[in-house]
Each structure stands twice: as C-alpha cells, then as structure tokens.
PDB file of N, CA and C in Angstrom:
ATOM      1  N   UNK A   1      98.237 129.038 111.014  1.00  0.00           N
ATOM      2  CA  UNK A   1      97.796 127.668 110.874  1.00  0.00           C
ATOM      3  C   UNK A   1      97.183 127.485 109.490  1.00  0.00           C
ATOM      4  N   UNK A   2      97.719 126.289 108.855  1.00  0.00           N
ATOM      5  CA  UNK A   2      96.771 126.164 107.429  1.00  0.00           C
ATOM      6  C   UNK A   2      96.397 124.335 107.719  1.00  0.00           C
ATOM      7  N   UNK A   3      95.016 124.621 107.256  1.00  0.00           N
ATOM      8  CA  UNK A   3      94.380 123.525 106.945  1.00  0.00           C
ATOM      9  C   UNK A   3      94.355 122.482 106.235  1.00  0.00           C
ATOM     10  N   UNK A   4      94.774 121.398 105.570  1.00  0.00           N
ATOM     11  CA  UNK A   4      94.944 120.596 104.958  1.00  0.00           C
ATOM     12  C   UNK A   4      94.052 118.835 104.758  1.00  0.00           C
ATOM     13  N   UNK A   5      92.959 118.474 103.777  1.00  0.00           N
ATOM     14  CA  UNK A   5      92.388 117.100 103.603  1.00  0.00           C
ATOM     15  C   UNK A   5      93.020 116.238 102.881  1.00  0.00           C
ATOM     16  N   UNK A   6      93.125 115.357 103.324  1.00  0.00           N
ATOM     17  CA  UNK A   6      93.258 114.355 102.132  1.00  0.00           C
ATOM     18  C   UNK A   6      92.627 113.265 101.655  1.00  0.00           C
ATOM     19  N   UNK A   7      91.541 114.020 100.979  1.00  0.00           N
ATOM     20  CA  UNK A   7      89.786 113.274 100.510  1.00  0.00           C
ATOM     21  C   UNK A   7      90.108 111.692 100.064  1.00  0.00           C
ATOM     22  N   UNK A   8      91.626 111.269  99.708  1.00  0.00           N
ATOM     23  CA  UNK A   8      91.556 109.675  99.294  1.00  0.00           C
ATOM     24  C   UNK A   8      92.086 109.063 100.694  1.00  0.00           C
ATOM     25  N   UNK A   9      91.981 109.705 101.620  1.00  0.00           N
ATOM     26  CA  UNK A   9      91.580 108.278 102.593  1.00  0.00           C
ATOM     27  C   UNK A   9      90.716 108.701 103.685  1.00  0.00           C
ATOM     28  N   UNK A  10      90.199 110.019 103.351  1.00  0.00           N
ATOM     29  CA  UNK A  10      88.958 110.234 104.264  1.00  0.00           C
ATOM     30  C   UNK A  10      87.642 109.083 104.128  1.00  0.00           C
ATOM     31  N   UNK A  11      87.322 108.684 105.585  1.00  0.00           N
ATOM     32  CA  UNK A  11      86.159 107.911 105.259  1.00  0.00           C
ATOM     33  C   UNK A  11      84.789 108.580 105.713  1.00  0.00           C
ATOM     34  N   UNK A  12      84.467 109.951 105.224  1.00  0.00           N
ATOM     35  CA  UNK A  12      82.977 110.431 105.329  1.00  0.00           C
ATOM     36  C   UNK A  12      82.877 110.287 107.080  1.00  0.00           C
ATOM     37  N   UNK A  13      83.419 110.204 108.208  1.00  0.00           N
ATOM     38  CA  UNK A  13      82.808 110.064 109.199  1.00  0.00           C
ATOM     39  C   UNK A  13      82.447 110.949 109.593  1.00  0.00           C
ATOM     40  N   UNK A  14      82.879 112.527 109.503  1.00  0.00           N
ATOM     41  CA  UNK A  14      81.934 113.747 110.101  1.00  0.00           C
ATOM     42  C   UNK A  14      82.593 114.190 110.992  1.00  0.00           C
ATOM     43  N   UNK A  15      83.809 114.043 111.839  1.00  0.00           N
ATOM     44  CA  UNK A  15      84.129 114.016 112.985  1.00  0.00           C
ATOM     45  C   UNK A  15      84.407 115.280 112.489  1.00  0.00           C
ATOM     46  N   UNK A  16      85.009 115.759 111.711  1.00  0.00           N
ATOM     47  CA  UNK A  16      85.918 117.179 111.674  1.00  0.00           C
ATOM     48  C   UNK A  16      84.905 118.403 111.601  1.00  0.00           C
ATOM     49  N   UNK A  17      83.533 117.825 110.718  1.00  0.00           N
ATOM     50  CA  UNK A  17      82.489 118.703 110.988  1.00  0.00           C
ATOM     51  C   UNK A  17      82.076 119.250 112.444  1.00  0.00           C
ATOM     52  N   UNK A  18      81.799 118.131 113.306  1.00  0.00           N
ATOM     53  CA  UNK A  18      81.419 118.421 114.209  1.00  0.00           C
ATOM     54  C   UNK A  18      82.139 119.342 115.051  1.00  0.00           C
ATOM     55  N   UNK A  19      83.553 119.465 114.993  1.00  0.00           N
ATOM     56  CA  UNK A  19      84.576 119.919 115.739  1.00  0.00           C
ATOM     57  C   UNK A  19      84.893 121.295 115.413  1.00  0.00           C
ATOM     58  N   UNK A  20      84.639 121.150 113.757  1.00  0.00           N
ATOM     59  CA  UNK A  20      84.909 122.804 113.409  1.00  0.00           C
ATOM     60  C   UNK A  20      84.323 123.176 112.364  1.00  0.00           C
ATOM     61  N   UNK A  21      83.012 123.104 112.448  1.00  0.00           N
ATOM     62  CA  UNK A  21      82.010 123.561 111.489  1.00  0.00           C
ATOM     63  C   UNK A  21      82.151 124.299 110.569  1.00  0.00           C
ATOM     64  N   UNK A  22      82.507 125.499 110.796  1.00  0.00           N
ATOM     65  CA  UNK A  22      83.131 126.594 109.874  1.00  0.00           C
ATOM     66  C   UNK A  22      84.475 126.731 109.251  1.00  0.00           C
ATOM     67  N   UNK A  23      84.636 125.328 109.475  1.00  0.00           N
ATOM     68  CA  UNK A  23      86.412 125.118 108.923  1.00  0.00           C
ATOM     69  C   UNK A  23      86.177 124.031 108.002  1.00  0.00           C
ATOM     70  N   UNK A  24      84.848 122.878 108.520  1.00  0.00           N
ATOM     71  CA  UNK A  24      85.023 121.996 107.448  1.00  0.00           C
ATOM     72  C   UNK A  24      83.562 121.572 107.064  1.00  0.00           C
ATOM     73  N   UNK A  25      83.153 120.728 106.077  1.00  0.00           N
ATOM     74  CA  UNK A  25      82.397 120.439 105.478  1.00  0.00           C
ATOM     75  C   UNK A  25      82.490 118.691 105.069  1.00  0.00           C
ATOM     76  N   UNK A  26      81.285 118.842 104.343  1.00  0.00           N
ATOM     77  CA  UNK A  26      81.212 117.178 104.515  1.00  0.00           C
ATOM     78  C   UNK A  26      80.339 117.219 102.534  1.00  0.00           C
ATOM     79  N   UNK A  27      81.136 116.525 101.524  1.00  0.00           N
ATOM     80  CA  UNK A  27      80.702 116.791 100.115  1.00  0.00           C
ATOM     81  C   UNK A  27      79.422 116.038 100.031  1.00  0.00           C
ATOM     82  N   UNK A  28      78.182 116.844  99.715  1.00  0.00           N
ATOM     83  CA  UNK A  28      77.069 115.988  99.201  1.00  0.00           C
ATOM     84  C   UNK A  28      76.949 115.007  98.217  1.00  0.00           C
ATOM     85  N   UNK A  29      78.047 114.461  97.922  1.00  0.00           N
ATOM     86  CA  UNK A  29      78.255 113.896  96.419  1.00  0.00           C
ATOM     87  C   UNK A  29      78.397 112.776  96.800  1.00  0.00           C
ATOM     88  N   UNK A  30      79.465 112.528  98.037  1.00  0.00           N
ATOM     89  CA  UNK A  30      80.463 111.675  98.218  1.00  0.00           C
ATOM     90  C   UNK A  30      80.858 111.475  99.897  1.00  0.00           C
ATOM     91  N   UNK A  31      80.284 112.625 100.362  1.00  0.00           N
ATOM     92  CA  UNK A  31      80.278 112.811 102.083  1.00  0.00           C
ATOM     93  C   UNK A  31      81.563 112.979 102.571  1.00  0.00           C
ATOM     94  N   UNK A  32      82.711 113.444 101.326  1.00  0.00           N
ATOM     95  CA  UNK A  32      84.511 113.215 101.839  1.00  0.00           C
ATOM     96  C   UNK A  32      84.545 114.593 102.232  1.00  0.00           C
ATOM     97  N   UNK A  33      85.447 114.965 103.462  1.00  0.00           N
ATOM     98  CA  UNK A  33      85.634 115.788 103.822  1.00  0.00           C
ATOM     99  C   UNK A  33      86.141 117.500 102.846  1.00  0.00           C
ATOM    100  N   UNK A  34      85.142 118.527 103.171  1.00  0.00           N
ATOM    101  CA  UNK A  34      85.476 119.888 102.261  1.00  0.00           C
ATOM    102  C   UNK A  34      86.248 120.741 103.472  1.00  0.00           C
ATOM    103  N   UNK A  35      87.758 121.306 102.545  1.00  0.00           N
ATOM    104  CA  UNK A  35      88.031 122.318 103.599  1.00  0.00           C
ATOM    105  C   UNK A  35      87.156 123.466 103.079  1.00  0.00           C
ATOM    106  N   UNK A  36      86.485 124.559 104.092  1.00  0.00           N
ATOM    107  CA  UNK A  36      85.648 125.660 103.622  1.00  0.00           C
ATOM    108  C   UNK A  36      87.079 127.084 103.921  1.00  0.00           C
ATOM    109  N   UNK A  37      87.749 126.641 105.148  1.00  0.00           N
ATOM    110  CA  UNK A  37      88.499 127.832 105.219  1.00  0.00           C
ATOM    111  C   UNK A  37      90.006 126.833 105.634  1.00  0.00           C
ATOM    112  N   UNK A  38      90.756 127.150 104.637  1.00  0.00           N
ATOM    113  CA  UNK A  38      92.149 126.739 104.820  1.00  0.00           C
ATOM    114  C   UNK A  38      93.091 127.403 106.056  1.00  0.00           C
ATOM    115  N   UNK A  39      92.716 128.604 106.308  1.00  0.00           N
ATOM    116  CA  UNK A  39      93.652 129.564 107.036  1.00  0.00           C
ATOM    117  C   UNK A  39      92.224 129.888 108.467  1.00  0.00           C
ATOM    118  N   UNK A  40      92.179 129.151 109.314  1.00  0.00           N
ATOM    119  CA  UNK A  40      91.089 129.248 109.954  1.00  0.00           C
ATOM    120  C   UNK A  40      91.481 130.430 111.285  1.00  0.00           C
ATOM    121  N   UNK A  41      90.762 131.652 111.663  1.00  0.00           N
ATOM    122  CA  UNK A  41      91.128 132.166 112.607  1.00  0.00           C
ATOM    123  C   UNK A  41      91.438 132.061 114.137  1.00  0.00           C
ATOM    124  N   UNK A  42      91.501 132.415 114.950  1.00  0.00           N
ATOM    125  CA  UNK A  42      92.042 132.135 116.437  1.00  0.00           C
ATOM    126  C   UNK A  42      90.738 131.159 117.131  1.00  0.00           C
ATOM    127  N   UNK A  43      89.716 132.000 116.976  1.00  0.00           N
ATOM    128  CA  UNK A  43      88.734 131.183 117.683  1.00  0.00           C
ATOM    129  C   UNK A  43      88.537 129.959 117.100  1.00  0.00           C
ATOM    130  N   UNK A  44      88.818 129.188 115.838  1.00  0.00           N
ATOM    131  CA  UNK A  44      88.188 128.039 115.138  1.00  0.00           C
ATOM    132  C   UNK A  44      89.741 127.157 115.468  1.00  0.00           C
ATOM    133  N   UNK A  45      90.684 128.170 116.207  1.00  0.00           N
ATOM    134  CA  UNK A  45      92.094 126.431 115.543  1.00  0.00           C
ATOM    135  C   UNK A  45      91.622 125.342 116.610  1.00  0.00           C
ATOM    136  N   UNK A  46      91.332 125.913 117.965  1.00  0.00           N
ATOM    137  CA  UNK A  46      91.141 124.664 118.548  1.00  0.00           C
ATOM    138  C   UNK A  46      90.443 123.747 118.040  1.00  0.00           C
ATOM    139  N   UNK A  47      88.765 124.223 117.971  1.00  0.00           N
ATOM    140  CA  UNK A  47      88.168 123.187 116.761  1.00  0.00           C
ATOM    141  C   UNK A  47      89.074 122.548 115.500  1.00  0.00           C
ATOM    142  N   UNK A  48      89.753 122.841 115.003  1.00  0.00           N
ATOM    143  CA  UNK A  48      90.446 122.646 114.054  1.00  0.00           C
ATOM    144  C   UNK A  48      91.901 121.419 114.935  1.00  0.00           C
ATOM    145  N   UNK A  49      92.252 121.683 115.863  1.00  0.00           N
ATOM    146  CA  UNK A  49      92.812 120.572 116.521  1.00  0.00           C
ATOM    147  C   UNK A  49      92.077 119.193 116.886  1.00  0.00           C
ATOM    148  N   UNK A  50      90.922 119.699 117.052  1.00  0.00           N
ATOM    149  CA  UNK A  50      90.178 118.587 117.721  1.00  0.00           C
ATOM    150  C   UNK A  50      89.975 117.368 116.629  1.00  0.00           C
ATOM    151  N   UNK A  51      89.795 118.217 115.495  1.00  0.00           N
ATOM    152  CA  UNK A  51      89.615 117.365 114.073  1.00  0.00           C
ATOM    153  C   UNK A  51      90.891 117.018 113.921  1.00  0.00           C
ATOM    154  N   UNK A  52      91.904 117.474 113.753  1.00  0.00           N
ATOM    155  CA  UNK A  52      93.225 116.688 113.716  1.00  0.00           C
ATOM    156  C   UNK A  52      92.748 114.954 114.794  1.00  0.00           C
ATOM    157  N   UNK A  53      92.652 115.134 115.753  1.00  0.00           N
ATOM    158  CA  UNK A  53      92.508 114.469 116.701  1.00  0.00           C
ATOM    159  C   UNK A  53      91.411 113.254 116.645  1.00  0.00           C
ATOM    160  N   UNK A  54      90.370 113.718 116.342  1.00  0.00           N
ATOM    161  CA  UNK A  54      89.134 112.836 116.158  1.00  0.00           C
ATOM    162  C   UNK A  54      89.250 112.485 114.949  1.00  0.00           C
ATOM    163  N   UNK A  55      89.714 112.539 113.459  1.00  0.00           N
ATOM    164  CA  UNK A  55      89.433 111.655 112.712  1.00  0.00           C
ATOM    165  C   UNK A  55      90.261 110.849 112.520  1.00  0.00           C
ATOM    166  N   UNK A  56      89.481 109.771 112.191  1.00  0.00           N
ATOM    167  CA  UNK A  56      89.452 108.095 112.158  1.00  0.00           C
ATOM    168  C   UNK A  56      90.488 107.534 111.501  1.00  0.00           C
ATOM    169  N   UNK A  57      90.214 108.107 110.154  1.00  0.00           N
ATOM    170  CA  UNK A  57      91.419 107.754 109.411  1.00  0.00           C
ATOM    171  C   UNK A  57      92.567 108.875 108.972  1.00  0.00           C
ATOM    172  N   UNK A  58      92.661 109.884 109.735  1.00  0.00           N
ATOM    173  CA  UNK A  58      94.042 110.349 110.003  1.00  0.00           C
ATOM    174  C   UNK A  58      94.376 111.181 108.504  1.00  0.00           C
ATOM    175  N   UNK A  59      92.575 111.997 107.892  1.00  0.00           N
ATOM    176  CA  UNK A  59      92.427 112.567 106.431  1.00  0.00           C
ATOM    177  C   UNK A  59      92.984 113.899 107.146  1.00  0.00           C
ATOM    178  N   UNK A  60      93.326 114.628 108.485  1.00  0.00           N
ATOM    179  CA  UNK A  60      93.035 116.308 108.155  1.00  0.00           C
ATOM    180  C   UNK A  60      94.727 116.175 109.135  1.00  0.00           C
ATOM    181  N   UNK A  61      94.757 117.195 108.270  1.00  0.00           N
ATOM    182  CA  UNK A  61      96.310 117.163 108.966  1.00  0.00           C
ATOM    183  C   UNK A  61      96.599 119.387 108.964  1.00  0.00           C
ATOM    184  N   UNK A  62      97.491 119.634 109.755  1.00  0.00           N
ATOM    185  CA  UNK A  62      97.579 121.048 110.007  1.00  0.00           C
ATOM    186  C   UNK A  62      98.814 121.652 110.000  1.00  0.00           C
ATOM    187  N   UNK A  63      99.578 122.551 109.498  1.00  0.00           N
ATOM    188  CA  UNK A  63     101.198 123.459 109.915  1.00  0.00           C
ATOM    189  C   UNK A  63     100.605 124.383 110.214  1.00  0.00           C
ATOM    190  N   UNK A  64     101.281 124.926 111.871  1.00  0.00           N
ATOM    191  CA  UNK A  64     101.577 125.689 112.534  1.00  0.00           C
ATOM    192  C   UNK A  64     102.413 126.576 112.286  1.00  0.00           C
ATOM    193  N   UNK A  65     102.493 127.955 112.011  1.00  0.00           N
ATOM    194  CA  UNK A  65     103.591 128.565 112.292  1.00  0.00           C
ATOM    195  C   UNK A  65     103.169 129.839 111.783  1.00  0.00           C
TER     196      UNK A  65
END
C-alpha cells in the first residue's frame, strides 16, 4: 500500500489524523494534510482506509498492491 496527499484541495479538516495518526499529520503552517509514512505497515492500512473514507474533500487517495 502507498500513501498519497494532495495538499491543493485538502481542506485542513483532520479527519485523516484522527484515523491514522502515525500515517498522517496536519502542517503547522497551513494545517494541509502531511504524509509522515508513505508505505504504512499492516497494522496502520486500516487506519489509512478510514482516511481514504472520511476526508471531506477527497485529498488522500491509496494503491494497493
């Protein structure tokens, strides 16, 4: 699984933080979503789905394989 943002239409909502903490981040600058780990391990993909899922404007996107 690799991780993927796309900070120009993230709108700062946090959702992906909450979901997978150790996968994502939130920029003090600007509050747009930070990937911290692109290649996230077994225990974090679900979190890492959930953020697919919960954000708003459709910034975190994921390939499987």
């Amino acid at each position: 699984m690799q991780v993927f943002a796309d900070r120009d239409i993230c709108v700062g909502a946090g959702q992906c933080v909450l979901a997978a903490e150790k996968v994502f981040d939130q920029d003090e600058n600007d509050g747009l979503v930070l990937v911290l780990t692109q290649e996230p391990t077994g225990a974090e993909q679900e979190g890492v789905r959930d953020a697919v899922d919960w954000c708003p404007s459709g910034a975190i996107t994921l390939r499987e394989g």
